[in-house]
Protein backbone atom coordinates (compact mmCIF):
# COMPACT_ATOMS: atom_id res chain seq x y z
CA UNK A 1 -5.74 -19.06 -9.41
CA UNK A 2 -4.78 -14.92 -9.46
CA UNK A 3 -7.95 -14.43 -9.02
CA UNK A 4 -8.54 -16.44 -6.05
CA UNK A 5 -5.57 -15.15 -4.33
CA UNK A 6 -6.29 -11.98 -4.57
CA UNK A 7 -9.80 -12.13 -3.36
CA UNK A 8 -8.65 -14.05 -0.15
CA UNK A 9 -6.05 -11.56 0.12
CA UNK A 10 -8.47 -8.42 0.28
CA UNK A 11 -10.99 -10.76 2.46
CA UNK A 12 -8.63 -11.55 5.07
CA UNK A 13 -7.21 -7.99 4.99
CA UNK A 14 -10.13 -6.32 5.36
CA UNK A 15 -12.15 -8.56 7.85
CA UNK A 16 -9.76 -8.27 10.39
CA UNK A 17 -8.79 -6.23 13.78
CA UNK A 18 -10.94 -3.41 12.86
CA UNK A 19 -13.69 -5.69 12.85
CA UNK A 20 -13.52 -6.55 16.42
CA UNK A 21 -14.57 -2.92 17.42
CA UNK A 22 -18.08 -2.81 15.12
CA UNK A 23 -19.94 -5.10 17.72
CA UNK A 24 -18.83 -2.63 20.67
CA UNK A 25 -19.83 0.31 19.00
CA UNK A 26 -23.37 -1.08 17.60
CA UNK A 27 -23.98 -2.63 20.69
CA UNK A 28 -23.33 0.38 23.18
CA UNK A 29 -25.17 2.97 21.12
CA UNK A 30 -28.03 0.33 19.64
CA UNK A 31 -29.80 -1.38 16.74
CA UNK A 32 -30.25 1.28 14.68
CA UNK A 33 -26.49 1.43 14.27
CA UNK A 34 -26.94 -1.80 12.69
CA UNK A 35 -29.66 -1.00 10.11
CA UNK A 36 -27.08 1.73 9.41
CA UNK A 37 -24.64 -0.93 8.60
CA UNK A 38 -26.74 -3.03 6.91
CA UNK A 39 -27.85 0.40 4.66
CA UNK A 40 -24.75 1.99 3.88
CA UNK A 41 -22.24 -0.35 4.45
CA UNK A 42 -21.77 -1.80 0.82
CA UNK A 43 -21.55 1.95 -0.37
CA UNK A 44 -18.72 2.89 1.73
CA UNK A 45 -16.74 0.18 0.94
CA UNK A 46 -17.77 -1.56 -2.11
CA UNK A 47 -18.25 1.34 -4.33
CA UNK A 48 -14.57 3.53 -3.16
CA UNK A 49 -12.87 0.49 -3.41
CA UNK A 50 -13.91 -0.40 -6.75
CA UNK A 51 -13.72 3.52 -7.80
CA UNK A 52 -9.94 3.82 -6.30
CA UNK A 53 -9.04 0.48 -8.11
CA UNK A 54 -10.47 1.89 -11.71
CA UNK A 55 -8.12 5.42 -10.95
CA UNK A 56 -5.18 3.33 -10.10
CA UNK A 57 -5.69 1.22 -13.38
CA UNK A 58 -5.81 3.99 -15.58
CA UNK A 59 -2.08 5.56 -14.17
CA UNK A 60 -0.07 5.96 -16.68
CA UNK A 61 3.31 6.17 -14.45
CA UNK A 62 5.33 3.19 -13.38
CA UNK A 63 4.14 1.38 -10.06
CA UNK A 64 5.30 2.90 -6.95
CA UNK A 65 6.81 0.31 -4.56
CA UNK A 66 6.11 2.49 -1.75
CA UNK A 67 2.21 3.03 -1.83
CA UNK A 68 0.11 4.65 -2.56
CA UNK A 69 0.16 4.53 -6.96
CA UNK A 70 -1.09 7.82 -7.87
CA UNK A 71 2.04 9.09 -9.78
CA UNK A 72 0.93 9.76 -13.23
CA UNK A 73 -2.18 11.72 -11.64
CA UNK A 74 0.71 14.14 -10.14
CA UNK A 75 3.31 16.52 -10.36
CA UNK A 76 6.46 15.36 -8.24
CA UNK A 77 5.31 17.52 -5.54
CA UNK A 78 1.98 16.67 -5.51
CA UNK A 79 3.13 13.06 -5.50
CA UNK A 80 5.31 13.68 -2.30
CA UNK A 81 2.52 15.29 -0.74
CA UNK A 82 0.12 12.35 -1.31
CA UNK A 83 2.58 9.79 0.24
CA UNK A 84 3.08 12.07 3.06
CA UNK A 85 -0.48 12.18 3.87
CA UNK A 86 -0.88 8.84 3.26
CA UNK A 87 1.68 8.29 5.84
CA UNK A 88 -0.52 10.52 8.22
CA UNK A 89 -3.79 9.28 7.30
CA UNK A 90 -2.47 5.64 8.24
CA UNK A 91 -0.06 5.85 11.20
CA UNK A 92 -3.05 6.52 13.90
CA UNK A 93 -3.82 2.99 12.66
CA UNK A 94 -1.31 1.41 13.58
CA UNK A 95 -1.73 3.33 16.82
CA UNK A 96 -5.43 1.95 17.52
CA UNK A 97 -4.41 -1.42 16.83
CA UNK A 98 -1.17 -0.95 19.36
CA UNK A 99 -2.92 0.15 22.16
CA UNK A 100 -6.06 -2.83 21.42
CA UNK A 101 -3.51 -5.30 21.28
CA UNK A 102 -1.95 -4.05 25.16
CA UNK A 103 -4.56 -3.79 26.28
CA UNK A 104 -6.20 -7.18 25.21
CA UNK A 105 -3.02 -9.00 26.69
CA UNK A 106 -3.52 -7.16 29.62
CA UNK A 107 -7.17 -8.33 30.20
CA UNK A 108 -6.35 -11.71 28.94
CA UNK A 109 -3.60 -11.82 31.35
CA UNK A 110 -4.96 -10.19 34.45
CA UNK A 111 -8.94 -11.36 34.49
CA UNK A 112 -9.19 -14.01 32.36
CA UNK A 113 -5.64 -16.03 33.83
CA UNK A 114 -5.80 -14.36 37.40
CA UNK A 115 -1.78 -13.83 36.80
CA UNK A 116 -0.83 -11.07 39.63
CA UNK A 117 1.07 -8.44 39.27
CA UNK A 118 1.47 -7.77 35.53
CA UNK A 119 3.02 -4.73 34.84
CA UNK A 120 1.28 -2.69 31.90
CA UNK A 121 4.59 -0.61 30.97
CA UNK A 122 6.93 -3.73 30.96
CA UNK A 123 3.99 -5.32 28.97
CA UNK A 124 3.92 -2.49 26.35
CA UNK A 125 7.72 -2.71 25.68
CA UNK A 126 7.63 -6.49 24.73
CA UNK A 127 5.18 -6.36 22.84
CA UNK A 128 6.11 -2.85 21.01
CA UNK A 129 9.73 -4.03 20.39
CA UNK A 130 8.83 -7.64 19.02
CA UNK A 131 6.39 -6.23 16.54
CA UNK A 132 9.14 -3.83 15.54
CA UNK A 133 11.65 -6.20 15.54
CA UNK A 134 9.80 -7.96 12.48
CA UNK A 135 9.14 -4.61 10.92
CA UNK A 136 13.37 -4.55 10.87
CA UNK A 137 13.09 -7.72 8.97
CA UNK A 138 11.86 -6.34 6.35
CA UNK A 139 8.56 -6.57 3.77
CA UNK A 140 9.28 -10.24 2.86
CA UNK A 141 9.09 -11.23 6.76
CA UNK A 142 5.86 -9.00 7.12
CA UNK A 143 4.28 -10.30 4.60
CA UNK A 144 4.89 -13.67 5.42
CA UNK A 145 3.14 -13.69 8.70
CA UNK A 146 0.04 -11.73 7.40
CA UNK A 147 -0.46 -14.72 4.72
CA UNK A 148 -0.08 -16.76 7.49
CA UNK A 149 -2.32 -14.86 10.08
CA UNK A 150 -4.79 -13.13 7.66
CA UNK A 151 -6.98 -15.94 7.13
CA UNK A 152 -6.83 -18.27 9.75
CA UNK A 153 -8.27 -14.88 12.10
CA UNK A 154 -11.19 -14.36 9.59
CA UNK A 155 -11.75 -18.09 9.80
CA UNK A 156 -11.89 -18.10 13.19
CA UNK A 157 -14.12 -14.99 13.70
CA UNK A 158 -16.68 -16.79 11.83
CA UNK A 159 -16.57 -20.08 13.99
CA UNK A 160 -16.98 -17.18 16.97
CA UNK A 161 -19.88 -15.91 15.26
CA UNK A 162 -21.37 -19.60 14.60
CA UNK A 163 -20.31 -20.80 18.88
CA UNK A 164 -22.54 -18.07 19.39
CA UNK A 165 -25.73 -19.25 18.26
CA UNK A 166 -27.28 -21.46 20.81
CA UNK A 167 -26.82 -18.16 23.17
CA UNK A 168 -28.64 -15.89 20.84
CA UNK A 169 -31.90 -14.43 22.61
CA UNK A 170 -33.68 -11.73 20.74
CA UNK A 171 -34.43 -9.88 23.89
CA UNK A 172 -31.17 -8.90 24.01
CA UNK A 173 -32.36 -6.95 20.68
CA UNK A 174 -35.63 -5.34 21.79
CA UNK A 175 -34.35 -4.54 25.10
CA UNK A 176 -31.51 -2.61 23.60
CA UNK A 177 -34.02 -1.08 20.64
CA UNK A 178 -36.45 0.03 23.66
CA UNK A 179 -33.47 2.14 25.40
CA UNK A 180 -32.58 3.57 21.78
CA UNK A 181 -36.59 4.79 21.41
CA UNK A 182 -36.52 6.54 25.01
CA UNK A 183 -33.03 8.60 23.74
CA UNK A 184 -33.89 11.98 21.81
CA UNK A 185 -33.53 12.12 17.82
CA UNK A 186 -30.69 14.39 18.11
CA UNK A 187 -28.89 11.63 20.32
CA UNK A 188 -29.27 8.86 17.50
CA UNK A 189 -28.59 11.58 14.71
CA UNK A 190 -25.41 11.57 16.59
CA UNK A 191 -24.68 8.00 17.11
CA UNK A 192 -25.32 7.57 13.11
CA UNK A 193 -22.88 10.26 12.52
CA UNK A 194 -20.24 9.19 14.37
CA UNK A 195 -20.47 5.98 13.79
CA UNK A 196 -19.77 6.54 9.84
CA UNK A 197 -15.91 6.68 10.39
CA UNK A 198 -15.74 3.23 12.30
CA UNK A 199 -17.96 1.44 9.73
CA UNK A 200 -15.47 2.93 6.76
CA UNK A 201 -12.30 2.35 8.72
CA UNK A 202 -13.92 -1.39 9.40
CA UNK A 203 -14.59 -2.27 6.00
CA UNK A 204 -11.00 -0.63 4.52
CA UNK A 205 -8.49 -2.30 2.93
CA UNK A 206 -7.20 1.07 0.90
CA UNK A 207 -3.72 0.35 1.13
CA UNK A 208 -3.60 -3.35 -0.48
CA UNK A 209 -5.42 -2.00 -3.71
CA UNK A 210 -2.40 -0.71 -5.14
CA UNK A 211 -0.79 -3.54 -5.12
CA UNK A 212 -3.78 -5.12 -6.54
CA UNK A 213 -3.65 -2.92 -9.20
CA UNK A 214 -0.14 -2.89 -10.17
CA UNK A 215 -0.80 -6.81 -10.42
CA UNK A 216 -3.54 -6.69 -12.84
CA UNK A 217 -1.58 -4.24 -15.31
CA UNK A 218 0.47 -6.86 -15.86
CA UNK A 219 0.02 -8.50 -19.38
CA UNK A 220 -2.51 -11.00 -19.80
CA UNK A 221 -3.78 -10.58 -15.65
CA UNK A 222 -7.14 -9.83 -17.02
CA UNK A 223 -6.97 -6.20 -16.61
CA UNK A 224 -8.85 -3.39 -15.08
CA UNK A 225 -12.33 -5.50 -15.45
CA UNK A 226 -11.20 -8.70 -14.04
CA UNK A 227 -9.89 -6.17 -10.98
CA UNK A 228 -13.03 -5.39 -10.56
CA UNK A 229 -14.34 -8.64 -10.27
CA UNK A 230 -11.80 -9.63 -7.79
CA UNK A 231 -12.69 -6.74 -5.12
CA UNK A 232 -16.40 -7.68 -5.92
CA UNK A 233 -17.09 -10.90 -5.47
CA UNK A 234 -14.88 -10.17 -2.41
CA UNK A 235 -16.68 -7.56 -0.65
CA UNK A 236 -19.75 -9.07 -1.15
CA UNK A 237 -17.74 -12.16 1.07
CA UNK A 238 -16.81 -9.36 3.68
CA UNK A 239 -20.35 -7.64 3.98
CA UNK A 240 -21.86 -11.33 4.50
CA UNK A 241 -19.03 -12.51 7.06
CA UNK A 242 -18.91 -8.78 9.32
CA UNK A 243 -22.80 -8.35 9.40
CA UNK A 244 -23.17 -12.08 10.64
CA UNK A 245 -20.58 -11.69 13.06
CA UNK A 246 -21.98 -8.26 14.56
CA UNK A 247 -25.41 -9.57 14.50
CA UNK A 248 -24.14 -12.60 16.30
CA UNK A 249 -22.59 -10.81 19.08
CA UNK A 250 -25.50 -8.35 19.77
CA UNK A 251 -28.03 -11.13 19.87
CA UNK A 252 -25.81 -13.18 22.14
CA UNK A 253 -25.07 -10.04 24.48
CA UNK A 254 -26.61 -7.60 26.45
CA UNK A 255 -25.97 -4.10 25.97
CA UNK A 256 -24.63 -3.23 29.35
CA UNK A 257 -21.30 -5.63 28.12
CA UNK A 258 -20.88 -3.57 25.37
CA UNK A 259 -20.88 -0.60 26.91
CA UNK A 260 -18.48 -1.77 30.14
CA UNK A 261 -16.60 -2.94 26.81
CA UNK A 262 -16.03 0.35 25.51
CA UNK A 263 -15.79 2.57 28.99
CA UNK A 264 -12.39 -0.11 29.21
CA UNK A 265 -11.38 0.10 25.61
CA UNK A 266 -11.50 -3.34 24.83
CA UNK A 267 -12.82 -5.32 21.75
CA UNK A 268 -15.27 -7.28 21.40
CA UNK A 269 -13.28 -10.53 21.68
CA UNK A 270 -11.81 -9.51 25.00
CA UNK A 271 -15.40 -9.69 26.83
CA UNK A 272 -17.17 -12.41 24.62
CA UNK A 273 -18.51 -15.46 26.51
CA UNK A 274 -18.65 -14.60 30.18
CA UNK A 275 -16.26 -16.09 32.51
CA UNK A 276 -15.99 -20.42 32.51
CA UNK A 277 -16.86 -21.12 29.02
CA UNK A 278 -14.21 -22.22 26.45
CA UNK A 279 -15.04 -19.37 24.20
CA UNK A 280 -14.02 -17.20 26.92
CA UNK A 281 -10.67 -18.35 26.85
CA UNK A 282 -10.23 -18.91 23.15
CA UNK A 283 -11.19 -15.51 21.80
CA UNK A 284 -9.15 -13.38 23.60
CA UNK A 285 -6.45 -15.33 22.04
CA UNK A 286 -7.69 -14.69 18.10
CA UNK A 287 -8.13 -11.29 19.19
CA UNK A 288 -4.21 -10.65 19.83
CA UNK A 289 -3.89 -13.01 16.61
CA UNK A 290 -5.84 -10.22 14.89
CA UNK A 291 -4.61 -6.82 16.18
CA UNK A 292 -0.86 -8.14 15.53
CA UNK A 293 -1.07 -9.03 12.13
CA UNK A 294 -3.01 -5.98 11.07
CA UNK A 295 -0.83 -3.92 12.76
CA UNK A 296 1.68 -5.37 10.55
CA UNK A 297 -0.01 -4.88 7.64
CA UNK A 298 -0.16 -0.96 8.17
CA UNK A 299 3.07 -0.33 10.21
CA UNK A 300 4.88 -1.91 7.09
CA UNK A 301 3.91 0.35 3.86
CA UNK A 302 3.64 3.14 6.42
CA UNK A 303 7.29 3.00 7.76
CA UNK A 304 8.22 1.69 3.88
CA UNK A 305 6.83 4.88 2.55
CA UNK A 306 8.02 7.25 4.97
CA UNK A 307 11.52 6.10 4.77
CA UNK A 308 11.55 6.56 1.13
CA UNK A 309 10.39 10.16 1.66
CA UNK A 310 12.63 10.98 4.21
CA UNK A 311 15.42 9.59 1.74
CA UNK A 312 14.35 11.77 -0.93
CA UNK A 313 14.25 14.76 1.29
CA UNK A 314 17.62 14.21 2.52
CA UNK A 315 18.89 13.10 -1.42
CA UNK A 316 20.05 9.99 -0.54
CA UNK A 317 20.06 6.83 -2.72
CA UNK A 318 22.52 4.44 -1.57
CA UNK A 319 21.53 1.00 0.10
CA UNK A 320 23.53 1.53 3.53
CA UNK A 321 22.05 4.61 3.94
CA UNK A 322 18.51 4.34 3.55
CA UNK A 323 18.66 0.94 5.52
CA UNK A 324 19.58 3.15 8.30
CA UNK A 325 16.81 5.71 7.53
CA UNK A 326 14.55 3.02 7.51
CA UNK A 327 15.68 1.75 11.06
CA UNK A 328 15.92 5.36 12.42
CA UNK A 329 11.72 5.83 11.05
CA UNK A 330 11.00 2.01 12.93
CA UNK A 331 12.29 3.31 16.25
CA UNK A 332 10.63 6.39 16.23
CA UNK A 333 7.50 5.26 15.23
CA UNK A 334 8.37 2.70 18.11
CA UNK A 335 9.09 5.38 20.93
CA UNK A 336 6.18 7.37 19.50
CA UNK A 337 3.75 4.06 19.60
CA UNK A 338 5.15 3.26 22.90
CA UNK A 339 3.88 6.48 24.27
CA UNK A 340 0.93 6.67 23.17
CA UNK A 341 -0.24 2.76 24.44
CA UNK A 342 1.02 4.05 27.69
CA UNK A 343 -1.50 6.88 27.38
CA UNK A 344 -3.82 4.59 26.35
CA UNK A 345 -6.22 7.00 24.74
CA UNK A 346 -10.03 5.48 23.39
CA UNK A 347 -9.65 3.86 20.27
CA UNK A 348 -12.87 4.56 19.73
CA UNK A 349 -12.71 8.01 19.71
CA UNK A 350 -9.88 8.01 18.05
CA UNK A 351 -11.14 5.63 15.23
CA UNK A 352 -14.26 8.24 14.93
CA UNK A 353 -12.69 11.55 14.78
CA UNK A 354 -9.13 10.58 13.96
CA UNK A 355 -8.83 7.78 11.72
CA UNK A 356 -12.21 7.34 9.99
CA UNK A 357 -11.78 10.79 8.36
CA UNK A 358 -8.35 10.71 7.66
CA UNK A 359 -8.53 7.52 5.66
CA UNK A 360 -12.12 8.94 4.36
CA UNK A 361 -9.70 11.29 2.65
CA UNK A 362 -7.30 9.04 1.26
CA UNK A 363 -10.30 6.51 0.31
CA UNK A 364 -13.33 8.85 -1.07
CA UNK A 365 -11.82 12.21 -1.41
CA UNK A 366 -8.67 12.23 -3.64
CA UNK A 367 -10.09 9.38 -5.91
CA UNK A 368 -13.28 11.57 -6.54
CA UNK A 369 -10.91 14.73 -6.54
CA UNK A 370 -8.75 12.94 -10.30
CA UNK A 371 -12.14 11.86 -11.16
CA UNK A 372 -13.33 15.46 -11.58
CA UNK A 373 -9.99 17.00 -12.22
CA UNK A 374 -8.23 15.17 -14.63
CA UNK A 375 -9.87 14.66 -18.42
CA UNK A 376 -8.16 11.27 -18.69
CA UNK A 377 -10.74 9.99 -15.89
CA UNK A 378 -13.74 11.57 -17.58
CA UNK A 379 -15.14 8.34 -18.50
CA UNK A 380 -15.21 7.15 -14.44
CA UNK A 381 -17.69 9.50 -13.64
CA UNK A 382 -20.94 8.09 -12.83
CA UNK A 383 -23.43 7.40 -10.81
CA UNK A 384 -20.76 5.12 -8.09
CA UNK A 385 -18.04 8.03 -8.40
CA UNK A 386 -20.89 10.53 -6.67
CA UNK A 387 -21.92 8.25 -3.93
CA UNK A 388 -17.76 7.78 -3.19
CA UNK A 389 -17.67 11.66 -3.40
CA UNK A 390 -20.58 11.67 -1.09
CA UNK A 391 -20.04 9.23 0.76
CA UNK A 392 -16.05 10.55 1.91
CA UNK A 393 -18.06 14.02 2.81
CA UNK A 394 -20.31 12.86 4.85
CA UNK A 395 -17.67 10.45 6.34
CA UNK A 396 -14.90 13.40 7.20
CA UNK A 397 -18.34 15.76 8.12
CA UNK A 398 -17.91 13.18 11.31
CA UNK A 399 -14.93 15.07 12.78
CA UNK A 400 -15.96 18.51 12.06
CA UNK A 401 -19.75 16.94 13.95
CA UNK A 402 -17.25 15.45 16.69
CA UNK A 403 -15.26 18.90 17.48
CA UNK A 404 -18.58 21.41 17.55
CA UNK A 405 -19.86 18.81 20.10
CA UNK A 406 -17.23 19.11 22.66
């Protein structure tokens, strides 16, 4: 029964808003995006997962209720530090999925229900203070509605993928391979290395694997090998369920909606089945579903984690105080959130040279980085701790790729 929990719990964590922005990006920039997908996409998530699950099993400190685990790996400082970046590494998340969810509601509300004059700003500060507003709540609330949320949305992302079917038309395919083959190599070189950041950031669910972790040192949970079954037999359910659903959309799609997709930031869900059909209507709705409950999921051990640093910092260990730290951190990361939706910069982009990397970091990097450094973990390293290692350089190369372009 632990078992199956916990797989559905990384399933429906991981296949979920990030997902909706795959089909965009494969379909704007073209097949061969897919085969990458279809190559490398077990190896950067499969393999770090499992590899950051193994570290995490062998720490010999106490679990850390406010993410991520790595305290027996670290020196008090060095354990700061590593919450602190975590902290940084995740926050642009939540930022992505903020501005995809306005923006959805905006389309949703504007094209889709002809509703006249919607105002985007008035629209951002609902939607920015409700989501807060259950942050404030607390992590019993949150986690509450992601059980509820998490997978009923990867459910429903699958019937999307199966609706599609009768619409698929490989044309759609060779048309957009044909306009790939005319593009220079150094154009798809590109594409592939770009688009390295969005598959790992699509295929993460970093931050639930401590808590997975601190649940299978438990006695008699099976330990560090039945973890490793758990995350899997589940990934091997995610690879399945996000390759059919991308393949689904570009077959049922040209390429041109893709790409009007992604010149008006929107996901995938926001521009799926043209204008009168029923899917038209329903998926806009699962994609608001989606981008709410996952940015839950990373607002609330980001805002959790920072307020416990900021009351260490400031030596404070009393209840009534750090309840007010922790609602001074919400509403700044909700006047900070609320300018940057207004901005409303392309979450793309900012998935690809922002957020990919970052979390590349927290995912691949410091994993391999105790693997190497630390004597306890000498045993780890093998043939999937190099292709992590690899894998997270190649990943955060994107961003360094990204800046000598411009």
């Amino acid at each position: 029964m632990q078992d199956s929990i916990w797989m559905m719990g990384v399933y429906g964590a991981t296949v979920g808003a990030g997902t909706l922005f795959l089909p965009v990006e494969v379909g704007a920039r073209g097949p061969h995006i897919f085969m990458l997908l279809l190559i490398l996409g077990l190896p950067l998530s499969l393999l770090p997962h499992v590899v950051i699950c193994r570290v995490l099993m062998r720490d010999s400190a106490a679990p850390d209720q406010t993410l991520p685990m790595f305290g027996g790996f670290f020196g008090r400082k060095g354990r700061e530090r590593v919450k602190l970046f975590f902290c940084v590494a995740h926050y642009p998340v939540t930022l992505v999925y903020a501005v995809s969810l306005v923006n959805a509601l905006c389309h949703l509300l504007t094209v889709r229900l002809h509703i006249p004059g919607v105002n985007r700003w008035s629209l951002t500060l609902l939607v920015l203070a409700l989501l807060h507003l259950v942050l404030l709540k607390g992590r019993d609330r949150v986690v509450k509605t992601m059980s509820v949320l998490a997978l009923p949305f990867a459910a429903a992302l699958l019937l999307v993928a199966a609706w599609q079917i009768p619409d698929w038309d490989m044309k759609n395919l060779t048309n957009a391979w044909q306009q790939t083959t005319q593009s220079g190599g150094s154009l798809r070189l590109a594409d592939i290395w770009l688009t390295l950041p969005l598959i790992s950031f699509s295929l993460c669910c970093a931050p639930l694997i401590p808590a997975l972790a601190s649940g299978y040192r438990e006695p008699h949970a099976g330990g560090e090998v039945q973890a490793v079954r758990v995350i899997r037999v589940a990934y091997a359910l995610i690879f399945i369920s996000i390759t059919f659903f991308v393949l689904s959309c570009i077959l049922s799609m040209p390429a041109d909606v893709f790409v009007a997709a992604k010149s008006n930031n929107l996901n995938v869900l926001s521009v799926i089945g043209g204008d009168r059909s029923v899917l038209s209507w329903l998926a806009p709705f699962i994609a608001i579903i989606g981008m709410s409950k996952s940015f839950l999921g990373i607002s609330m051990p980001v805002a959790e984690t920072f307020s416990a640093l900021s009351a260490n910092v400031i030596d404070c260990q009393i209840a009534d105080a750090s309840k007010r730290i922790k609602t001074a951190v919400i509403a700044i990361m909700f006047c900070t959130t609320t300018g940057i939706v207004w901005i409303n910069p392309d979450v793309i982009n900012l998935i690809e040279t922002v957020c990919g990397p970052l979390i590349a970091v927290f995912l691949f990097l410091i994993p391999s980085y105790l693997l190497f450094r630390r004597q306890k973990l000498k045993q780890l390293r093998n043939v999937a701790a190099f292709i992590s290692l690899t894998s997270g350089i190649a990943t955060l190369s994107a961003l360094i790729f990204a800046m000598l372009q411009k």
